[in-house]
N, C-alpha and C. Protein backbone atom coordinates (compact mmCIF):
# COMPACT_ATOMS: atom_id res chain seq x y z
N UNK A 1 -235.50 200.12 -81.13
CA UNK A 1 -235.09 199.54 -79.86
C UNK A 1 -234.88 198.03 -80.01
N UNK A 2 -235.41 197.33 -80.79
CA UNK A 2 -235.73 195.96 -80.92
C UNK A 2 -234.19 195.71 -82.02
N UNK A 3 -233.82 196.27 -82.26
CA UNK A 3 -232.21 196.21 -83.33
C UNK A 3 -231.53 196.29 -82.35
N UNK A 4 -231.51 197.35 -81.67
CA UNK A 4 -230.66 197.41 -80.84
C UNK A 4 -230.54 196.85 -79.55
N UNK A 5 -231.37 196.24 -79.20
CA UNK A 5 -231.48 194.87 -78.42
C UNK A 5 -230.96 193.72 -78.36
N UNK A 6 -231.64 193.55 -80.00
CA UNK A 6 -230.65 192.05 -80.72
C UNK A 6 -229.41 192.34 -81.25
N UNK A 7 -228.83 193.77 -81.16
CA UNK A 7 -227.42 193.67 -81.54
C UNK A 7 -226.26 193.31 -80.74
N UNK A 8 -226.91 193.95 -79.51
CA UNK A 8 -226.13 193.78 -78.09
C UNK A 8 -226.18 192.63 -77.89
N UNK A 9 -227.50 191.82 -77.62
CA UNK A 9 -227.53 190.33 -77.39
C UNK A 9 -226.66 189.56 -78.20
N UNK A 10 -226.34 190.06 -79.28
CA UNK A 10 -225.50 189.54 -80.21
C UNK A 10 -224.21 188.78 -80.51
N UNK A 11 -223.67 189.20 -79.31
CA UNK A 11 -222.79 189.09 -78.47
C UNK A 11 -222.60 187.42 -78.14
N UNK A 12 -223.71 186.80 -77.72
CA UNK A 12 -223.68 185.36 -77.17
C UNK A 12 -223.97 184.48 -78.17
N UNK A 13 -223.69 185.04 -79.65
CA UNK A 13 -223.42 184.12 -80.61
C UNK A 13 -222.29 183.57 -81.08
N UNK A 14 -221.00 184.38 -80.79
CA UNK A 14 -219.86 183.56 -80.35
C UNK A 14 -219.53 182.55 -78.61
N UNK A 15 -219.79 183.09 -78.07
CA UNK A 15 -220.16 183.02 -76.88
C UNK A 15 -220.43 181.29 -76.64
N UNK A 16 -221.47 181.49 -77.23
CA UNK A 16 -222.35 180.05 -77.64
C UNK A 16 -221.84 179.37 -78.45
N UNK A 17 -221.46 179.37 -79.52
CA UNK A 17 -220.78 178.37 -80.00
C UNK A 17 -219.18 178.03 -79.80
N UNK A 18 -218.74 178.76 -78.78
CA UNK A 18 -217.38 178.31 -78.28
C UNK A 18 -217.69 177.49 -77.21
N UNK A 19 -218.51 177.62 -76.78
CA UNK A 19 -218.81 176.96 -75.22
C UNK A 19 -219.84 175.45 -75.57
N UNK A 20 -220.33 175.35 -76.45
CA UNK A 20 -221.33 174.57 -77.00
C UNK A 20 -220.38 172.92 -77.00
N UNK A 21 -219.60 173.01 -77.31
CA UNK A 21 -218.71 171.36 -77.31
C UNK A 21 -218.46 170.92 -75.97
N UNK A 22 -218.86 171.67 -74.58
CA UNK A 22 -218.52 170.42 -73.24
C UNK A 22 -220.29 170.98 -72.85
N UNK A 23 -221.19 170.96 -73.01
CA UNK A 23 -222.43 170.65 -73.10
C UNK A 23 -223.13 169.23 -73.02
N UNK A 24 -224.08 168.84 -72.88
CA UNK A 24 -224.41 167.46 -72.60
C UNK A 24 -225.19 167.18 -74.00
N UNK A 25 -225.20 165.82 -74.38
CA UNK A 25 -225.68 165.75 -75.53
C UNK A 25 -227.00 165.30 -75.12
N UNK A 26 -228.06 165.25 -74.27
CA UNK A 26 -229.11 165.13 -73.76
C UNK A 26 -229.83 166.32 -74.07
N UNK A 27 -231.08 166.70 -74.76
CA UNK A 27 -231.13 168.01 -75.59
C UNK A 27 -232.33 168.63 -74.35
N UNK A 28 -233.05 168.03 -73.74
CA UNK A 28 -233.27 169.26 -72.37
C UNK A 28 -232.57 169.36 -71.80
N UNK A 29 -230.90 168.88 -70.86
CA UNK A 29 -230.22 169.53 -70.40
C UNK A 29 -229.63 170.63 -70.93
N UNK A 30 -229.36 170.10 -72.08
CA UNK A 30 -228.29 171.10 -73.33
C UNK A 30 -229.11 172.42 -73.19
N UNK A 31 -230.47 171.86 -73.76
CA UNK A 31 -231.38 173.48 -73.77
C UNK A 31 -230.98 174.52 -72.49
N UNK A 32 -231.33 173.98 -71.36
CA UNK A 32 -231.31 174.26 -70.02
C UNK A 32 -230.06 175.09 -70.18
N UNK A 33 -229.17 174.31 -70.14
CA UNK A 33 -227.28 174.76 -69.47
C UNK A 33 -227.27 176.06 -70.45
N UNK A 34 -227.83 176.21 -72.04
CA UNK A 34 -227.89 176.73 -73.25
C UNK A 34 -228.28 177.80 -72.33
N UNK A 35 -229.43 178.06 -72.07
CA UNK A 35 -229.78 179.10 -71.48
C UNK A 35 -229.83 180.04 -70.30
N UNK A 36 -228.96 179.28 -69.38
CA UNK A 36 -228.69 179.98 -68.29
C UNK A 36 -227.12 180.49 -68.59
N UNK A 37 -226.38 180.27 -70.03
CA UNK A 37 -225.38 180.88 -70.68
C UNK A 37 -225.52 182.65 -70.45
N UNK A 38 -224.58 183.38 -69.74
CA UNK A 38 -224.22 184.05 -69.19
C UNK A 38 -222.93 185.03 -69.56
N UNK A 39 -222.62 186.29 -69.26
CA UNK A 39 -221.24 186.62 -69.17
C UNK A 39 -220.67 186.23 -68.86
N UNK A 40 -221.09 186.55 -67.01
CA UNK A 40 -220.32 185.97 -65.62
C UNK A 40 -220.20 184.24 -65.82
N UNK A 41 -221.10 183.25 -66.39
CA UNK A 41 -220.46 181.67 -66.62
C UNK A 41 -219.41 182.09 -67.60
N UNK A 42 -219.61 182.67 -68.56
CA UNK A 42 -218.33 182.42 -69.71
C UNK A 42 -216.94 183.02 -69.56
N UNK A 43 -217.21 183.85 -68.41
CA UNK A 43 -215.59 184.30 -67.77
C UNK A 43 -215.02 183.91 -67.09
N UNK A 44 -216.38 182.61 -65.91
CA UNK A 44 -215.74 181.85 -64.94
C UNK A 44 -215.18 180.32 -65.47
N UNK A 45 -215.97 179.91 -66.44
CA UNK A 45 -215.85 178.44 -66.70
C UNK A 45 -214.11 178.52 -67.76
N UNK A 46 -213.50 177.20 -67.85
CA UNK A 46 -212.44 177.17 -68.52
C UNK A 46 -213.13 175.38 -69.15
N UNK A 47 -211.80 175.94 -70.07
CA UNK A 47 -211.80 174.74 -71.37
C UNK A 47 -211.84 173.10 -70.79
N UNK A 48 -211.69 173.15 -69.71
CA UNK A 48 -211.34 171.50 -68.82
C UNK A 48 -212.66 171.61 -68.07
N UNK A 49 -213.65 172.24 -67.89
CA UNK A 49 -214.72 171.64 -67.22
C UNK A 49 -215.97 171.04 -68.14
N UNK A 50 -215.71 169.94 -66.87
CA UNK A 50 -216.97 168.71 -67.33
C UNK A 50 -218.93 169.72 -67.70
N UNK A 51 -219.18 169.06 -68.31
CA UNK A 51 -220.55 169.72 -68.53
C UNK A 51 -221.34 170.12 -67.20
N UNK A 52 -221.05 168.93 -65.84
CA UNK A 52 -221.70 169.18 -64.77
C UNK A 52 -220.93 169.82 -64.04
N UNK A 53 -219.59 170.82 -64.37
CA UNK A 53 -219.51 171.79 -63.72
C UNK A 53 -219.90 173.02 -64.20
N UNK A 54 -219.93 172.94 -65.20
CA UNK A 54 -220.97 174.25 -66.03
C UNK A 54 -222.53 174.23 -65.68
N UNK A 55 -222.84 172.87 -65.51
CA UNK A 55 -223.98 173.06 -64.90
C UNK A 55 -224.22 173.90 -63.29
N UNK A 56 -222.86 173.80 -62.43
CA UNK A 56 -223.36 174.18 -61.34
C UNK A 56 -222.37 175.63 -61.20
N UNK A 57 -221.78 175.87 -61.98
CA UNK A 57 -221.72 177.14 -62.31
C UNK A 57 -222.94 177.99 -62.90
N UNK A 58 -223.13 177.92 -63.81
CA UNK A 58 -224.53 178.45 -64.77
C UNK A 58 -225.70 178.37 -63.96
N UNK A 59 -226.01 177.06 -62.80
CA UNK A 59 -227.17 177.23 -61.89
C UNK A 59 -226.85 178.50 -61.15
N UNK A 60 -225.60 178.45 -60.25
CA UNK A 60 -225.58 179.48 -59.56
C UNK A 60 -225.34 180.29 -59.53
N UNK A 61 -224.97 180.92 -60.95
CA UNK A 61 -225.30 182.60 -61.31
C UNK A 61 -226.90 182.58 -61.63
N UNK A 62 -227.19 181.71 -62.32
CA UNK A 62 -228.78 182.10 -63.04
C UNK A 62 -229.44 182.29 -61.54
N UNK A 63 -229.68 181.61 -60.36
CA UNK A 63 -230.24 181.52 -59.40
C UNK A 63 -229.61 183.06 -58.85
N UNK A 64 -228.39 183.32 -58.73
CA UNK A 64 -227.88 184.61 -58.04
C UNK A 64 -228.47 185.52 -58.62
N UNK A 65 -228.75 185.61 -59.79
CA UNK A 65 -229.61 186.60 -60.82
C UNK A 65 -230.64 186.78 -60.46
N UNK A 66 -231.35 185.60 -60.57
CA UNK A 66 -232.90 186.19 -60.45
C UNK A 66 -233.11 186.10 -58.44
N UNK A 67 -232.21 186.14 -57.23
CA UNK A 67 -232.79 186.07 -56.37
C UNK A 67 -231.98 187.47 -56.13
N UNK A 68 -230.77 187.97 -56.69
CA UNK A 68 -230.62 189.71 -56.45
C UNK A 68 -231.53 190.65 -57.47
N UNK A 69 -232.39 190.00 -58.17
CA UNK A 69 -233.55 190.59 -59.06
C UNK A 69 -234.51 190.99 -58.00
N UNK A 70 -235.01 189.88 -57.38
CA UNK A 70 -235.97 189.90 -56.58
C UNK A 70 -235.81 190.98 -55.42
N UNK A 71 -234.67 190.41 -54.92
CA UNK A 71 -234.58 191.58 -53.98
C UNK A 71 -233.86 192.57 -54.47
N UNK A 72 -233.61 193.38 -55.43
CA UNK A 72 -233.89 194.90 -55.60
C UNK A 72 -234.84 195.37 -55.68
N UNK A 73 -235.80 194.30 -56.68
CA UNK A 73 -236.82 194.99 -56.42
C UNK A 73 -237.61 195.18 -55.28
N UNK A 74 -237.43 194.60 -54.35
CA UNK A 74 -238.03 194.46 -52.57
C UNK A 74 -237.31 195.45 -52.10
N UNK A 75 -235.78 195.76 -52.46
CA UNK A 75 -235.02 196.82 -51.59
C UNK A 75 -235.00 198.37 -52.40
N UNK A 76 -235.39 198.08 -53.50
CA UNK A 76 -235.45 199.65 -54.52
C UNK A 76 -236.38 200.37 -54.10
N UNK A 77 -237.90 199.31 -53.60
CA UNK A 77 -238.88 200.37 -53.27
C UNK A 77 -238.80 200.99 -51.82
N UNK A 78 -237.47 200.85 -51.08
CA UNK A 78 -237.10 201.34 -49.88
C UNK A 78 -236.06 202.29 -49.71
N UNK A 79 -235.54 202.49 -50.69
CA UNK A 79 -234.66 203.43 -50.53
C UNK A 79 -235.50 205.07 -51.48
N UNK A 80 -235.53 205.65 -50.25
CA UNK A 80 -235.34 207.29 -50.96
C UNK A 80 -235.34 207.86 -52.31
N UNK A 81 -236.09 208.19 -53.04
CA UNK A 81 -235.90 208.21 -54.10
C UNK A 81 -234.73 210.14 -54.41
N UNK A 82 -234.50 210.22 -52.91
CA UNK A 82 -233.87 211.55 -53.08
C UNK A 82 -231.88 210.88 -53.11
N UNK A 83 -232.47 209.74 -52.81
CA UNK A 83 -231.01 209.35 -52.65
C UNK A 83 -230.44 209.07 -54.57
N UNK A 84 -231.58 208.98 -54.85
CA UNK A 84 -230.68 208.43 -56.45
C UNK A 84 -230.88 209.65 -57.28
N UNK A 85 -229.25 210.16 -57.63
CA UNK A 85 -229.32 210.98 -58.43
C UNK A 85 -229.62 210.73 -59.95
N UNK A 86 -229.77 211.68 -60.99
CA UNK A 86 -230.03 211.14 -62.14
C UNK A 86 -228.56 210.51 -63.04
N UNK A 87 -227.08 211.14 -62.17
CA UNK A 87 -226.21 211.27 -62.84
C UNK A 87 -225.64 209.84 -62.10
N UNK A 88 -226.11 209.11 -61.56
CA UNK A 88 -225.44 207.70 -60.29
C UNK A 88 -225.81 206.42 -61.20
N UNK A 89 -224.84 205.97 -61.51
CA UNK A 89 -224.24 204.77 -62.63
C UNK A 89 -224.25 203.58 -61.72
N UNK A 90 -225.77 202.76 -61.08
CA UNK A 90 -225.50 201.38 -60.38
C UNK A 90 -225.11 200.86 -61.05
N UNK A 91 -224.95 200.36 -62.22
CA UNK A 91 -223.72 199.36 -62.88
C UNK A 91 -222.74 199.21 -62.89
N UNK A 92 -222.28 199.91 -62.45
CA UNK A 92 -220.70 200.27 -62.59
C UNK A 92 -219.79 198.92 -61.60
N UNK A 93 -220.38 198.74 -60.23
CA UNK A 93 -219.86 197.49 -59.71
C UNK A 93 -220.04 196.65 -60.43
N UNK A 94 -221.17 196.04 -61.12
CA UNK A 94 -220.91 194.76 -62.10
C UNK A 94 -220.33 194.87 -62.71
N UNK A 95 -219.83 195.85 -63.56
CA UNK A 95 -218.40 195.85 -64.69
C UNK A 95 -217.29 195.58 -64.06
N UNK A 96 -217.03 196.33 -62.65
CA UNK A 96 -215.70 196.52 -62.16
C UNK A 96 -215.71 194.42 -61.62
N UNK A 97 -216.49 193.91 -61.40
CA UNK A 97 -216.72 192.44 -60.85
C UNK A 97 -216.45 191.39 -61.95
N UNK A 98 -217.03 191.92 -63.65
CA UNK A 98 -216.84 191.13 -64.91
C UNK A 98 -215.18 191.92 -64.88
N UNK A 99 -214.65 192.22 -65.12
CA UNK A 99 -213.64 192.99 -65.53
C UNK A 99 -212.27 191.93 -64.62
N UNK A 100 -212.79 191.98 -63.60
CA UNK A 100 -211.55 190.95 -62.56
C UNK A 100 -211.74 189.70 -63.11
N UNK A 101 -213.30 189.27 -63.25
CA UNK A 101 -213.52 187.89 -63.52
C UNK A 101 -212.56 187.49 -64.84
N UNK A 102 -212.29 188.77 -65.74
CA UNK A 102 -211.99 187.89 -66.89
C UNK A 102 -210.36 188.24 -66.75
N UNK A 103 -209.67 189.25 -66.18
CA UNK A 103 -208.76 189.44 -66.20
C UNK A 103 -208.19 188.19 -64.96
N UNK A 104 -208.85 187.71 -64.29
CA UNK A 104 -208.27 186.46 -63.31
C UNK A 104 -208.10 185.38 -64.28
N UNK A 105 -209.45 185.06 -65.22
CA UNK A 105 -209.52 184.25 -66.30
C UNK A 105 -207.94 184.48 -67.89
N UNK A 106 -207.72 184.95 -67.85
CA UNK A 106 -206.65 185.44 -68.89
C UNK A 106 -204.98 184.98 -68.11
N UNK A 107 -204.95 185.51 -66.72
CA UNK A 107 -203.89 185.27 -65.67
C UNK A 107 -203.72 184.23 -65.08
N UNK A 108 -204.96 182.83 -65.06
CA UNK A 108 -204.92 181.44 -65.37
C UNK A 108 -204.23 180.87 -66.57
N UNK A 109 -204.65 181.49 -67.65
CA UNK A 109 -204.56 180.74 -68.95
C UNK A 109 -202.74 181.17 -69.45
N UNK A 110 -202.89 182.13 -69.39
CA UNK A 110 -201.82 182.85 -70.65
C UNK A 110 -200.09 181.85 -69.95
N UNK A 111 -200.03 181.53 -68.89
CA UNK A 111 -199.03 180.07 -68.72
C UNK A 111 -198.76 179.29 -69.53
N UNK A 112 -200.01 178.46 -70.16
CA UNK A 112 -200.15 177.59 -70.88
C UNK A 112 -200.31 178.16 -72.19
N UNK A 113 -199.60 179.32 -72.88
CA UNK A 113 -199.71 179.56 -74.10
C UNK A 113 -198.84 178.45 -74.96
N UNK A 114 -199.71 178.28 -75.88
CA UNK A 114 -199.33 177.44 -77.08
C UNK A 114 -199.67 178.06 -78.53
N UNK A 115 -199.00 177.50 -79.30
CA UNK A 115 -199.13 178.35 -80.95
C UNK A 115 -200.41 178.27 -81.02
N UNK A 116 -202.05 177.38 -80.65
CA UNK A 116 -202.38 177.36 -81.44
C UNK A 116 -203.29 178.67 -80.17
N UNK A 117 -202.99 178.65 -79.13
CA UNK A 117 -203.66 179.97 -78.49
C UNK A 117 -202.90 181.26 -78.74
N UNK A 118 -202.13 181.22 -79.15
CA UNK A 118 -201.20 182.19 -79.51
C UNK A 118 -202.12 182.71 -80.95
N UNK A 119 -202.18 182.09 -82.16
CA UNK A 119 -203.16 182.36 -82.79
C UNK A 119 -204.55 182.86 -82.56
N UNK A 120 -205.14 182.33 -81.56
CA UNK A 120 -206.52 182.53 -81.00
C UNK A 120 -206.26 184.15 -80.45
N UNK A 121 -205.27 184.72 -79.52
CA UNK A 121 -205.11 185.60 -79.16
C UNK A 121 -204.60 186.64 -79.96
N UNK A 122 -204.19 186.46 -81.00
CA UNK A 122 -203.99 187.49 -82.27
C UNK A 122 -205.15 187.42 -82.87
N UNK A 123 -205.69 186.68 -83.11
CA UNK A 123 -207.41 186.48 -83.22
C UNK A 123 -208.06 187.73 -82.84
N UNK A 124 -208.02 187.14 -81.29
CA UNK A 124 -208.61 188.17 -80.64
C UNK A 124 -208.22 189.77 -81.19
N UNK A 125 -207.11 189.87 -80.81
CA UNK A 125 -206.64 191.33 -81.12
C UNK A 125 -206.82 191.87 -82.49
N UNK A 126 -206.86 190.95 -83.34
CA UNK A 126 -207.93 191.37 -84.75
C UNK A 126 -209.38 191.61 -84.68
N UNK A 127 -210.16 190.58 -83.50
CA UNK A 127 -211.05 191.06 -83.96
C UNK A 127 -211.52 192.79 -82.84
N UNK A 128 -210.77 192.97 -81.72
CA UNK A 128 -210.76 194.33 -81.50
C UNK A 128 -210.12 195.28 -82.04
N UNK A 129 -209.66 194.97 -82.94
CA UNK A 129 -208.68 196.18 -84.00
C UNK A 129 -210.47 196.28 -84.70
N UNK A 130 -210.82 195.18 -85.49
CA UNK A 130 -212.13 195.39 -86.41
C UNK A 130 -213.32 195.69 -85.89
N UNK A 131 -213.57 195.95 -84.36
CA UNK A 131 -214.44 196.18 -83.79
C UNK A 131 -214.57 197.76 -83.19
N UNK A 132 -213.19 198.32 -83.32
CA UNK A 132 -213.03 199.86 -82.92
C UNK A 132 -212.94 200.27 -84.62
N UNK A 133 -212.10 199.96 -85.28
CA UNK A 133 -212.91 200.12 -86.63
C UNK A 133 -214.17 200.63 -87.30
N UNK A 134 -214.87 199.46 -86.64
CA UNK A 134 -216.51 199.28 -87.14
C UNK A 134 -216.82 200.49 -86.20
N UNK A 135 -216.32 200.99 -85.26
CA UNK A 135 -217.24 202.17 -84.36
C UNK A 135 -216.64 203.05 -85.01
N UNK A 136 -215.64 203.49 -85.44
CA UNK A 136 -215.00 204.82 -86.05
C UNK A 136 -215.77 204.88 -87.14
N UNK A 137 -216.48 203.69 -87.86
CA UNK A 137 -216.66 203.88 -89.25
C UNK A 137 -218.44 203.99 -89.36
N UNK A 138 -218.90 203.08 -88.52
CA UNK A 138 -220.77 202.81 -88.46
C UNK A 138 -221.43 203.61 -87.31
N UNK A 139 -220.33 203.93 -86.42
CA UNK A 139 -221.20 204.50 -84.93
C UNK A 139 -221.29 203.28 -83.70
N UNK A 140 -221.36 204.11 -82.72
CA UNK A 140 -221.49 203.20 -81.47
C UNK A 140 -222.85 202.63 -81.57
N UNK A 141 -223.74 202.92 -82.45
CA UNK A 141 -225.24 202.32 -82.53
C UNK A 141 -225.11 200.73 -83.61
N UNK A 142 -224.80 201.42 -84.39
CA UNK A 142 -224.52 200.29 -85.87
C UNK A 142 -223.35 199.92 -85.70
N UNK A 143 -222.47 199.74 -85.22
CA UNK A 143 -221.53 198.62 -85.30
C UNK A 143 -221.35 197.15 -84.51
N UNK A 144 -222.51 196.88 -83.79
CA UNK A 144 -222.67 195.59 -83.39
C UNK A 144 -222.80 194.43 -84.15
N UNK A 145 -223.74 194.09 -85.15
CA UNK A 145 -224.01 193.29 -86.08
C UNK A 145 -223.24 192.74 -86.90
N UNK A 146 -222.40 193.95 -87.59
CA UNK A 146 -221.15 193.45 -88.36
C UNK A 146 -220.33 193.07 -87.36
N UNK A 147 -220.05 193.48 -86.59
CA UNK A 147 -218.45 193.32 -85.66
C UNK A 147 -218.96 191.76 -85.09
N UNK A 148 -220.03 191.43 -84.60
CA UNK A 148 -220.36 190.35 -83.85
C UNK A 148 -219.99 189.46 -84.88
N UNK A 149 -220.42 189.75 -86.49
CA UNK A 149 -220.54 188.64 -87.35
C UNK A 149 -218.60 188.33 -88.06
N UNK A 150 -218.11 189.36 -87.93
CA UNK A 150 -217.11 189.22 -88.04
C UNK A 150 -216.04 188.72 -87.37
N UNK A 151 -216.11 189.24 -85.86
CA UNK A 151 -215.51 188.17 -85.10
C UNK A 151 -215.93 186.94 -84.80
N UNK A 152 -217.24 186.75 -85.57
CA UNK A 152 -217.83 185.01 -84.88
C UNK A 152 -216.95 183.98 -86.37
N UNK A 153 -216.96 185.05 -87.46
CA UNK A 153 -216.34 184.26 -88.68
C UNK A 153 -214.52 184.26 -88.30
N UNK A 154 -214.29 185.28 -87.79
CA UNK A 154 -212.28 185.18 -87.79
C UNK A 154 -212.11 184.15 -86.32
N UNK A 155 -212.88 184.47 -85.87
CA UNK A 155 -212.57 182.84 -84.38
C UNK A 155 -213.20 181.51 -85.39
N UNK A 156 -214.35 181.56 -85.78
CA UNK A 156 -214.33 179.99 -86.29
C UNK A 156 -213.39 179.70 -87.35
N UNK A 157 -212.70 180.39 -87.67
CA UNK A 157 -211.68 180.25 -88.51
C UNK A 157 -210.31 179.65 -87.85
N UNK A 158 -209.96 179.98 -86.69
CA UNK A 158 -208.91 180.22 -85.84
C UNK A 158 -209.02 178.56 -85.01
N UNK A 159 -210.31 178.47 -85.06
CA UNK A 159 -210.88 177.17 -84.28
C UNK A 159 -210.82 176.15 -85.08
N UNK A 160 -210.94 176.10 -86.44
CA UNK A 160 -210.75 175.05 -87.10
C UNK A 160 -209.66 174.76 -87.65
């Protein structure tokens, strides 16, 4: 369980170092902003915001997080437990919510294509060619680790 924890998490090691250059060079803010690093911030924020709008982005998901934490758990122990089937997928609205976020995020940007995002976006599409790959070839269990490490090496490549 503990592999497969850190494989998934794995994820915010590109994540993090794409986003890491409009950060504050003050190393408890940095820590701070570092860690309230997010999906939902990294689909909302773009390449032109100042560090203190990432800051008040990243506050107010991290805060939206832990105060719809709180209250599920205040509103979970009120609902019926006949109401939740075993086969009822509550996640499913947060995907369908990340899914707009990034497709709004892509329908901002792709205007301003330039060669060197034009590269970045064949990038991309390499590294999901090598990431359905890695599942045909390791499994939907084992193919996180490599695929994470591989697309974190073909983007810093693309980036420099």
């Amino acid at each position: 369980m503990l592999l497969l924890t850190a494989s998934i998490n794995s994820r915010y090691l590109p994540i993090a170092y794409v986003s890491a250059s409009r950060l504050p060079r003050t190393w408890g803010l940095r820590a701070l902003l570092a860690h309230m690093l997010g999906d939902e911030a990294y689909a909302t924020e773009s390449e032109q915001d100042s560090w203190a709008s990432l800051a008040v982005i990243r506050a107010t998901l991290f805060l939206t997080w832990v105060v719809a934490g709180v209250a599920g758990a205040v509103i979970g122990n009120l609902i019926p437990e006949t109401w939740l089937a075993a086969d009822l997928n509550l996640g499913f609205p947060a995907s369908v919510v990340l899914m707009f976020l990034s497709a709004s995020q892509l329908r901002s940007r792709l205007p301003q294509l330039s060669v060197s995002k034009v590269r970045l976006l064949l990038a991309v599409a390499l590294c999901t060619l090598i990431t359905v790959a890695l599942i045909m070839l390791l499994g939907p269990l084992y193919f996180w680790i490599p695929s994470v490490l591989l697309a974190t090496f073909v983007l810093a490549r693309v980036r420099s």
